[in-house]
Protein backbone atom coordinates (compact mmCIF):
# COMPACT_ATOMS: atom_id res chain seq x y z
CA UNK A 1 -11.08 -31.48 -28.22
CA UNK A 2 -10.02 -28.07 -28.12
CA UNK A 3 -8.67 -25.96 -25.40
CA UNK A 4 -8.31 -22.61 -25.36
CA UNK A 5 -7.30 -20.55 -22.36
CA UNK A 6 -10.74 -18.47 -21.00
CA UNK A 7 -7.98 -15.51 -19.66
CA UNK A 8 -4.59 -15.08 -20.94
CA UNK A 9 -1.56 -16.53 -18.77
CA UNK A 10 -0.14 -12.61 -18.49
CA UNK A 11 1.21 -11.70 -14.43
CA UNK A 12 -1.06 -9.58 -12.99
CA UNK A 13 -0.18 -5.99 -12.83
CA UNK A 14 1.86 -4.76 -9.63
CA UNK A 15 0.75 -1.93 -7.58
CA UNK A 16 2.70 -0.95 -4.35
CA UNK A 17 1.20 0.08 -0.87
CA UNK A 18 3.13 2.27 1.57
CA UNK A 19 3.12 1.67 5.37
CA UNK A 20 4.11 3.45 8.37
CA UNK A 21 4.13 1.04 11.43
CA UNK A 22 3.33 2.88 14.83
CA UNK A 23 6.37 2.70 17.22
CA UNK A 24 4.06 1.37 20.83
CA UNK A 25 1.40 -0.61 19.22
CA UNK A 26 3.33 -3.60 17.50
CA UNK A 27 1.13 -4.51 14.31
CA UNK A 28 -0.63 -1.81 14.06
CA UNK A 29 -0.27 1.49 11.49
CA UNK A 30 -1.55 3.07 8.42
CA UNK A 31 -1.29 1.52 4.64
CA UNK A 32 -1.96 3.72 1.73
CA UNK A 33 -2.07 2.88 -2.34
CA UNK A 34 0.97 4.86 -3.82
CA UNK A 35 3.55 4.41 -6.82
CA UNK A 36 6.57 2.40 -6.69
CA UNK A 37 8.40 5.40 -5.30
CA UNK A 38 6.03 5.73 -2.22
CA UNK A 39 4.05 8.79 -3.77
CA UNK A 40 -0.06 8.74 -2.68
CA UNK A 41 -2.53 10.32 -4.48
CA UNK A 42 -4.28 12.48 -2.18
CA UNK A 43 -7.08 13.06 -4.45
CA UNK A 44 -7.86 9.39 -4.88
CA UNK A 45 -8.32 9.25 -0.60
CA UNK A 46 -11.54 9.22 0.89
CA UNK A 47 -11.75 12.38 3.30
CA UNK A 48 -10.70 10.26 6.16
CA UNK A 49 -8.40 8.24 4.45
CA UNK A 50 -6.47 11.70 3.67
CA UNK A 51 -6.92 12.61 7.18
CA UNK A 52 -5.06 9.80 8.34
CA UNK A 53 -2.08 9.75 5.73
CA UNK A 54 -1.70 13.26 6.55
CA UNK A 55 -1.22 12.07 10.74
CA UNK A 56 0.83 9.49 9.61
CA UNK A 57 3.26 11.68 7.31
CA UNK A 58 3.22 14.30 10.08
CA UNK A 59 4.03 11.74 13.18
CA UNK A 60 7.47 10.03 11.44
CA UNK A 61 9.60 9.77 14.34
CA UNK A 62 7.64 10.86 16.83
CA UNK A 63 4.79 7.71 17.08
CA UNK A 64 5.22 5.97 13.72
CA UNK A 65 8.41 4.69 12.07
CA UNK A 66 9.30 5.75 8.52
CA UNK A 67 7.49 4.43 5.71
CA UNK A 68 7.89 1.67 4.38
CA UNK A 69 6.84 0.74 0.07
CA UNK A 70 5.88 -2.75 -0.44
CA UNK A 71 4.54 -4.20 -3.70
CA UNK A 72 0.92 -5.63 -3.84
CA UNK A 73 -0.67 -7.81 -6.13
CA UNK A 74 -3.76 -7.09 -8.04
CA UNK A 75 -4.97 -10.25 -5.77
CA UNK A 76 -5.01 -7.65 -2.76
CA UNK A 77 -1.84 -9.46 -1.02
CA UNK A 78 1.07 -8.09 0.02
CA UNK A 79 4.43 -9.32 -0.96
CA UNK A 80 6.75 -8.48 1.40
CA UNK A 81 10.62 -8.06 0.16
């Protein structure tokens, strides 16, 4: 009998999400796709997407907490630190 793997046993690649968490509304906020050092690509944001970051970015300390980089999977989860 032979086995042979149908995918290679290789982690799957990291990719990091950043988050700014609204100060009033506990669990809610905005989550973008950025780098590990918290940088989004604007260009890669759908118009309201960009919109949004852009609301987020500009309302640090007055309605949303500072962001927050957290790595993701390439499952789609979150793993918080």
């Amino acid at each position: 009998m032979n086995i042979t793997p149908s995918t290679p046993l290789t982690p799957s690649p990291v990719l990091f999400e950043v988050r700014f968490t609204e100060f009033h509304r506990a669990g809610r906020g905005y989550c973008f796709p950025c780098d590990g050092e918290g940088h989004v690509d604007m260009n890669a944001l759908s118009d309201r997407a960009r919109n949004n970051y852009l609301y987020a970015r500009a309302m640090v300390g007055r309605e949303i907490a500072t962001p927050q980089v957290y790595p993701q999977s390439a499952d789609g989860l979150t793993h918080y630190r």
